[in-house]
N, C-alpha and C. Protein backbone atom coordinates (compact mmCIF):
# COMPACT_ATOMS: atom_id res chain seq x y z
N UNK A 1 -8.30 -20.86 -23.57
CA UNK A 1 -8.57 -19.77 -22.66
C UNK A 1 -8.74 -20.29 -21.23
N UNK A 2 -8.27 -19.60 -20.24
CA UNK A 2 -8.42 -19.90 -19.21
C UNK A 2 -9.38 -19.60 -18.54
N UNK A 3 -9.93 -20.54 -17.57
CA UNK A 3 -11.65 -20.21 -16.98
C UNK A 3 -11.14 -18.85 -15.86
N UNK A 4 -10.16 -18.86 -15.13
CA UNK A 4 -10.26 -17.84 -14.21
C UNK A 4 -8.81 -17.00 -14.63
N UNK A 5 -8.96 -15.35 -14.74
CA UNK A 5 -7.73 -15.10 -15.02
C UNK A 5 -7.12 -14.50 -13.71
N UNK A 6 -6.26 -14.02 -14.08
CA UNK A 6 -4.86 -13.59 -13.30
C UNK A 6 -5.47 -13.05 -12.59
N UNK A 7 -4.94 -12.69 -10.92
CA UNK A 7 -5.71 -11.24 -10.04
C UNK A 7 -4.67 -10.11 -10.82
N UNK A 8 -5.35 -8.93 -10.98
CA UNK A 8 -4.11 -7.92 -10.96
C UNK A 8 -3.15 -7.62 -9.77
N UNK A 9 -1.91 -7.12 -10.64
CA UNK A 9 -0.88 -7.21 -9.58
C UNK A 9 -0.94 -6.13 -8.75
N UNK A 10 -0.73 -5.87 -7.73
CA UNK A 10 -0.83 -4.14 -6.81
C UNK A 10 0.01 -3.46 -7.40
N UNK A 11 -0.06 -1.61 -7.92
CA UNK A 11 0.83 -1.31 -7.92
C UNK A 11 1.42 0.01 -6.54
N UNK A 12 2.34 0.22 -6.93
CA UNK A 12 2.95 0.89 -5.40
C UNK A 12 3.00 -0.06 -4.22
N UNK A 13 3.31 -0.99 -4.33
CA UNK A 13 3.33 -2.00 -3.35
C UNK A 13 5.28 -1.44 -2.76
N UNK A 14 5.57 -1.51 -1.79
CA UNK A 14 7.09 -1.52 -1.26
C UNK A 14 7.28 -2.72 -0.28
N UNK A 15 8.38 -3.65 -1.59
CA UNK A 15 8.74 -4.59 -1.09
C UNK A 15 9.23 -4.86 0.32
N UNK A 16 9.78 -3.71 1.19
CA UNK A 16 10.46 -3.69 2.55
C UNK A 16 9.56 -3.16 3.63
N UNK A 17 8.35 -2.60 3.26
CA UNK A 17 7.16 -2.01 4.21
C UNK A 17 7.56 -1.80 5.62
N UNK A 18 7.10 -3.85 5.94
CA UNK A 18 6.87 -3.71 6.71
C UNK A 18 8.50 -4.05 7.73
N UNK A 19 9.68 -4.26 7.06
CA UNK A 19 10.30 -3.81 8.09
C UNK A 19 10.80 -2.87 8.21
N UNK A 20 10.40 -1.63 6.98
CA UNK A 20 10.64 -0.45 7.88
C UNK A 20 9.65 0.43 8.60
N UNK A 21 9.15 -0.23 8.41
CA UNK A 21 7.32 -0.06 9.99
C UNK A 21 8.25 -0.28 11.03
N UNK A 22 8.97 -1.57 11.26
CA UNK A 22 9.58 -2.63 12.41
C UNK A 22 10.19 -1.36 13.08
N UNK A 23 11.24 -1.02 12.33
CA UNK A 23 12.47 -0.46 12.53
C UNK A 23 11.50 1.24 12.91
N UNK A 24 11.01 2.21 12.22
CA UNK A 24 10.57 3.22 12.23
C UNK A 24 9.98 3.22 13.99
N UNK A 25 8.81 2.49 14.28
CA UNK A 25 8.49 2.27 15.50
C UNK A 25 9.04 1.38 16.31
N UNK A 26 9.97 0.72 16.32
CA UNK A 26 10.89 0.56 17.14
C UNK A 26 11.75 1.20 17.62
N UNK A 27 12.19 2.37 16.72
CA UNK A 27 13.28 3.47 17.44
C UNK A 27 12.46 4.51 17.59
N UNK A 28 10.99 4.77 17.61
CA UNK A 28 10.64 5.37 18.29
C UNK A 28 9.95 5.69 19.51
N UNK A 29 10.06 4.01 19.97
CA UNK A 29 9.54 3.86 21.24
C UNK A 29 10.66 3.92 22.07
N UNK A 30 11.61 3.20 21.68
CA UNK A 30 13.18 2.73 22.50
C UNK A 30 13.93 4.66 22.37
N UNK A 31 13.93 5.52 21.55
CA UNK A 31 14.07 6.84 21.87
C UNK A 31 13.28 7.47 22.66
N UNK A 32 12.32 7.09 22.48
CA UNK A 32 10.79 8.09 23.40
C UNK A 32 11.23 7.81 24.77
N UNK A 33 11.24 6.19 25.08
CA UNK A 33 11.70 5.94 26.44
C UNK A 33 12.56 6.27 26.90
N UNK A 34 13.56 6.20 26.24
CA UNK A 34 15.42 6.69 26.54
C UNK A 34 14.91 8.09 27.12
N UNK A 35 14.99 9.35 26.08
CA UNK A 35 14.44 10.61 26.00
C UNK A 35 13.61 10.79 27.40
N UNK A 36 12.71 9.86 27.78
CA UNK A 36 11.72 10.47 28.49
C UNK A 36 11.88 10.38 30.42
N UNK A 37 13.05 9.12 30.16
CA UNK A 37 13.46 8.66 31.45
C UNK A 37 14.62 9.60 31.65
N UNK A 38 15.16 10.32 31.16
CA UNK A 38 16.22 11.40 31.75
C UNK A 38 15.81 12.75 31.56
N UNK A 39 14.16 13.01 31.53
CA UNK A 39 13.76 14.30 31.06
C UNK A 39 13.22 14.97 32.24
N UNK A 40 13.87 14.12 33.66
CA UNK A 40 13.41 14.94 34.66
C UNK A 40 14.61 15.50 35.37
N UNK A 41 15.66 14.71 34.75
CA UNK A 41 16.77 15.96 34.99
C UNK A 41 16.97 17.10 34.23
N UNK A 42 16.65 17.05 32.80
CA UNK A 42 16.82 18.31 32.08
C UNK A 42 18.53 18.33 31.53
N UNK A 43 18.82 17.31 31.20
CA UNK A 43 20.31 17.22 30.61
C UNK A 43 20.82 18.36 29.68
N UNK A 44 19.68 18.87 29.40
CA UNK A 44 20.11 19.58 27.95
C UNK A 44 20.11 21.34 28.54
N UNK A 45 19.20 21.66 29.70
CA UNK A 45 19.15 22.94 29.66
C UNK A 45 18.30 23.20 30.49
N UNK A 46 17.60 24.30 30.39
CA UNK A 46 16.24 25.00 31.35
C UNK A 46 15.40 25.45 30.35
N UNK A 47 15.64 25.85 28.98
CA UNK A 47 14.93 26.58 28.08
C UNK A 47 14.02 25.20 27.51
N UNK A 48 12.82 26.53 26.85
CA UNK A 48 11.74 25.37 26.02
C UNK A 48 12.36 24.58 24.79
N UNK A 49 13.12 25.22 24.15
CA UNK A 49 13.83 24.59 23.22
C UNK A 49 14.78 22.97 23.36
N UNK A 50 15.00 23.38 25.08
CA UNK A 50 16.46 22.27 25.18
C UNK A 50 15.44 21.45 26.06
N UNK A 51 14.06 21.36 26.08
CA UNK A 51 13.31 20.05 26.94
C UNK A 51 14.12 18.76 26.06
N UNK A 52 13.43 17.69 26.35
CA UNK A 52 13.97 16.38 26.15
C UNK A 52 12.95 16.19 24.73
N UNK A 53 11.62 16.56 25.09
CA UNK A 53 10.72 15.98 24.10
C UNK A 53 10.95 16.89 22.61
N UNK A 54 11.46 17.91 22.68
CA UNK A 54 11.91 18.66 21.47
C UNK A 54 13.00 18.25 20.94
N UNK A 55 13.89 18.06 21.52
CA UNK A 55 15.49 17.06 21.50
C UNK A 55 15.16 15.95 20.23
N UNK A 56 14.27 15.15 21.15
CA UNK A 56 13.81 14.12 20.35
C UNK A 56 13.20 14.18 19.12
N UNK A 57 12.54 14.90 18.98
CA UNK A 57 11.73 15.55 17.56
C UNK A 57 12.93 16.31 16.64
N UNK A 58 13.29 16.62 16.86
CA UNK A 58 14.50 17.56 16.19
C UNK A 58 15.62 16.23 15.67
N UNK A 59 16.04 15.27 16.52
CA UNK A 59 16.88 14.09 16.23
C UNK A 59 15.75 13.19 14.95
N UNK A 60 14.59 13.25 15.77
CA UNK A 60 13.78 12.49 14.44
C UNK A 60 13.88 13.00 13.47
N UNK A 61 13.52 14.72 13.01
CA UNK A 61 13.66 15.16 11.91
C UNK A 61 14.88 14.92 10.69
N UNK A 62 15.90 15.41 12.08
CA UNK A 62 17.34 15.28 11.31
C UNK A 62 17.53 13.79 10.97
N UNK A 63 16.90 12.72 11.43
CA UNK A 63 17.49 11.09 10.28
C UNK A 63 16.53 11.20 9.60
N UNK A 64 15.35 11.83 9.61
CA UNK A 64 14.32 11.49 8.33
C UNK A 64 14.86 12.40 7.30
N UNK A 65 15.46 13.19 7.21
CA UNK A 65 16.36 13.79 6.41
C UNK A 65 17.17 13.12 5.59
N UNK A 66 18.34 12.45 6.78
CA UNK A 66 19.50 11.47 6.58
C UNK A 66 18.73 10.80 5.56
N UNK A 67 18.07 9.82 6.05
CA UNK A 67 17.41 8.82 5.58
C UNK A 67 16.82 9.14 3.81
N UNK A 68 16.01 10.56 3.86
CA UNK A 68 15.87 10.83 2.64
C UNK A 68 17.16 10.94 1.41
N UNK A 69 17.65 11.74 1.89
CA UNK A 69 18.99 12.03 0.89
C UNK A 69 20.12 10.84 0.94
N UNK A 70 20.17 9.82 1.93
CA UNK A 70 20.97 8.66 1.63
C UNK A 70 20.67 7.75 0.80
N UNK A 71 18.69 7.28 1.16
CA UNK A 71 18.38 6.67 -0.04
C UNK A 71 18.09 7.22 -0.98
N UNK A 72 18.08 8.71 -1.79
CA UNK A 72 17.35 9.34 -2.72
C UNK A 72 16.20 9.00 -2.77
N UNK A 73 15.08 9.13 -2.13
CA UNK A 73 13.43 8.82 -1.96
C UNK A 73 13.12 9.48 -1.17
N UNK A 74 12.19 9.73 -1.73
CA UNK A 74 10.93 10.54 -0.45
C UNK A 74 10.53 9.99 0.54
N UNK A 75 10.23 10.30 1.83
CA UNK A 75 10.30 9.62 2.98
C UNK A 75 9.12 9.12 3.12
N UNK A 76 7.57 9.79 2.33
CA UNK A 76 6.83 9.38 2.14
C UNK A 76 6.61 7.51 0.87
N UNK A 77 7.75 7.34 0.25
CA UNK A 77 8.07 6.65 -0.11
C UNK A 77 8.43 5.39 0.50
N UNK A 78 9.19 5.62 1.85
CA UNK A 78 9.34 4.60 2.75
C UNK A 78 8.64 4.40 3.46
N UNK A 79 7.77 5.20 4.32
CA UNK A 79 7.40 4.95 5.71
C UNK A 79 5.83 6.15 5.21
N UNK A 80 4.69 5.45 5.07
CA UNK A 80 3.37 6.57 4.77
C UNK A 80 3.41 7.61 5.35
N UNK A 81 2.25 8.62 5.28
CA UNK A 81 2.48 9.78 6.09
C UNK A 81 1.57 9.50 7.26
N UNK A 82 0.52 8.70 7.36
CA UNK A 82 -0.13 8.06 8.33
C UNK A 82 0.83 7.51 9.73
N UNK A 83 1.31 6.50 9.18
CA UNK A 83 2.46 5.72 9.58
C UNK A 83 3.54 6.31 10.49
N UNK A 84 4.09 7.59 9.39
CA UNK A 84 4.66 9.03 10.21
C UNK A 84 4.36 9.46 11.81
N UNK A 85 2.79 9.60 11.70
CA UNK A 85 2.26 10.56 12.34
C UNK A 85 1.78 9.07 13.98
N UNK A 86 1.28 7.94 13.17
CA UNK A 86 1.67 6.90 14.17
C UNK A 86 2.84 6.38 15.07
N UNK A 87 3.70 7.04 14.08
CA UNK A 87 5.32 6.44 15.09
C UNK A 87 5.58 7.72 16.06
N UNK A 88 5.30 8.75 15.70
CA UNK A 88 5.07 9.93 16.09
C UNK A 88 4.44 9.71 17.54
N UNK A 89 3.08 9.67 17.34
CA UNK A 89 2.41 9.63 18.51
C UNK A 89 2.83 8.05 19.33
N UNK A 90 3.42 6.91 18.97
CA UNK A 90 4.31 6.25 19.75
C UNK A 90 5.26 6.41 20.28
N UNK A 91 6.17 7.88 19.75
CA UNK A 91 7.19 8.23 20.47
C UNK A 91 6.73 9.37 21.90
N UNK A 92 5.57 9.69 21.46
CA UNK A 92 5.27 11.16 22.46
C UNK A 92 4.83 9.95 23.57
N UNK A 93 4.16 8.85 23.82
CA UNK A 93 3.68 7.47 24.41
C UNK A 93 4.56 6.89 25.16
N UNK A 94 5.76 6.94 24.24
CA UNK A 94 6.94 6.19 24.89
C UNK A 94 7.74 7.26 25.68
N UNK A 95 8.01 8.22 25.36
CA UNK A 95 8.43 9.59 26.41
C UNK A 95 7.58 10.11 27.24
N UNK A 96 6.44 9.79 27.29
CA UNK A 96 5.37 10.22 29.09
C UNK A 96 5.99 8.62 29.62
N UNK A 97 5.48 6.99 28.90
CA UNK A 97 5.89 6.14 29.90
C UNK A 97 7.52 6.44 30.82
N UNK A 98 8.59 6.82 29.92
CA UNK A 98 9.47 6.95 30.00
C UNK A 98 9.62 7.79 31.42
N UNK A 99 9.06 8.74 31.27
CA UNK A 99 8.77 9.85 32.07
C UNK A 99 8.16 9.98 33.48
N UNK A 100 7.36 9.13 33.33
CA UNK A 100 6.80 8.21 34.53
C UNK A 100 7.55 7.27 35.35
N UNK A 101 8.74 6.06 34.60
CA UNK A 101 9.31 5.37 35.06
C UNK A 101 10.12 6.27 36.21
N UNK A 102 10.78 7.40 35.04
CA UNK A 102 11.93 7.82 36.07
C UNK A 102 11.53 8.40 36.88
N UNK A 103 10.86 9.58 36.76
CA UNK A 103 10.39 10.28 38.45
C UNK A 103 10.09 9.06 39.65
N UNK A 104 8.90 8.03 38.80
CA UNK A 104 8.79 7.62 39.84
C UNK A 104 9.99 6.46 40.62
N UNK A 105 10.81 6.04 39.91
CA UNK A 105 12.25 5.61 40.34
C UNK A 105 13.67 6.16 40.81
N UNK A 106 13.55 7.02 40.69
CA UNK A 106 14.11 8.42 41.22
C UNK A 106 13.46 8.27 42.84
N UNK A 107 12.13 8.24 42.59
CA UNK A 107 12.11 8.67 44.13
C UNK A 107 11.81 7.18 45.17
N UNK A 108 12.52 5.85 44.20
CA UNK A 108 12.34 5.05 45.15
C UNK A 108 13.60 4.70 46.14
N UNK A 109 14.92 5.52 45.37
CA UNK A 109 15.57 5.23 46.09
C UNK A 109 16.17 6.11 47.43
C-alpha cells in the first residue's frame, strides 16, 4: 500500500482554456479598438442601431454562434459565462480607449 495516494483528477477541466481566453480577449480588445477609433465618423449610419458599439456586439454575437455550431459545443463549454461577460466588458474598454484615440487624433491634425 502506498503511504500517500493519488490527488484526484479535476473533472471538467478544458484542455485548451486558456488559449481560448488568449484568443476570446484578444479579439476583443483589437475589435473594441478597431470599432471604437472609427466610431466618430459613424461609418455605418445615423441610427441607434447602426452606432459602432452595437455593430460590434452584433459581429460578437454572430461568431459566438459560428463558433457554437462549427464546433458542436456550447459556448459556455469553451469560454465560461464569467469569462463572457469579462471579454465583454474588455471590449466596451477597448471601444471608449479606441474612441478617445480617434477624436482626439482627428483633431491633431
Amino acid at each position: 500500500m502506498p503511504l500517500v495516494d493519488d490527488p484526484p483528477k479535476p473533472t471538467g477541466v478544458r484542455p485548451n482554456a486558456g488559449r481560448m481566453l488568449t484568443w476570446w480577449f484578444g479579439a476583443m480588445s483589437a475589435f473594441g479598438l478597431a470599432f471604437g477609433s472609427m466610431s466618430e465618423q459613424r461609418p455605418f449610419g445615423n441610427d441607434v442601431l447602426a452606432h459602432p458599439l452595437v455593430i460590434l456586439f452584433a459581429l460578437v454575437a454572430a461568431a459566438l454562434l459560428v463558433l457554437r455550431f462549427a464546433l458542436r459545443r456550447s459556448v459556455p463549454d469553451l469560454v465560461s459565462d464569467r469569462m463572457l461577460l469579462v471579454g465583454c466588458g474588455i471590449g466596451i474598454l477597448a471601444f471608449l480607449i479606441g474612441n478617445w484615440f480617434g477624436t482626439h487624433l482627428a483633431n491633431l491634425r
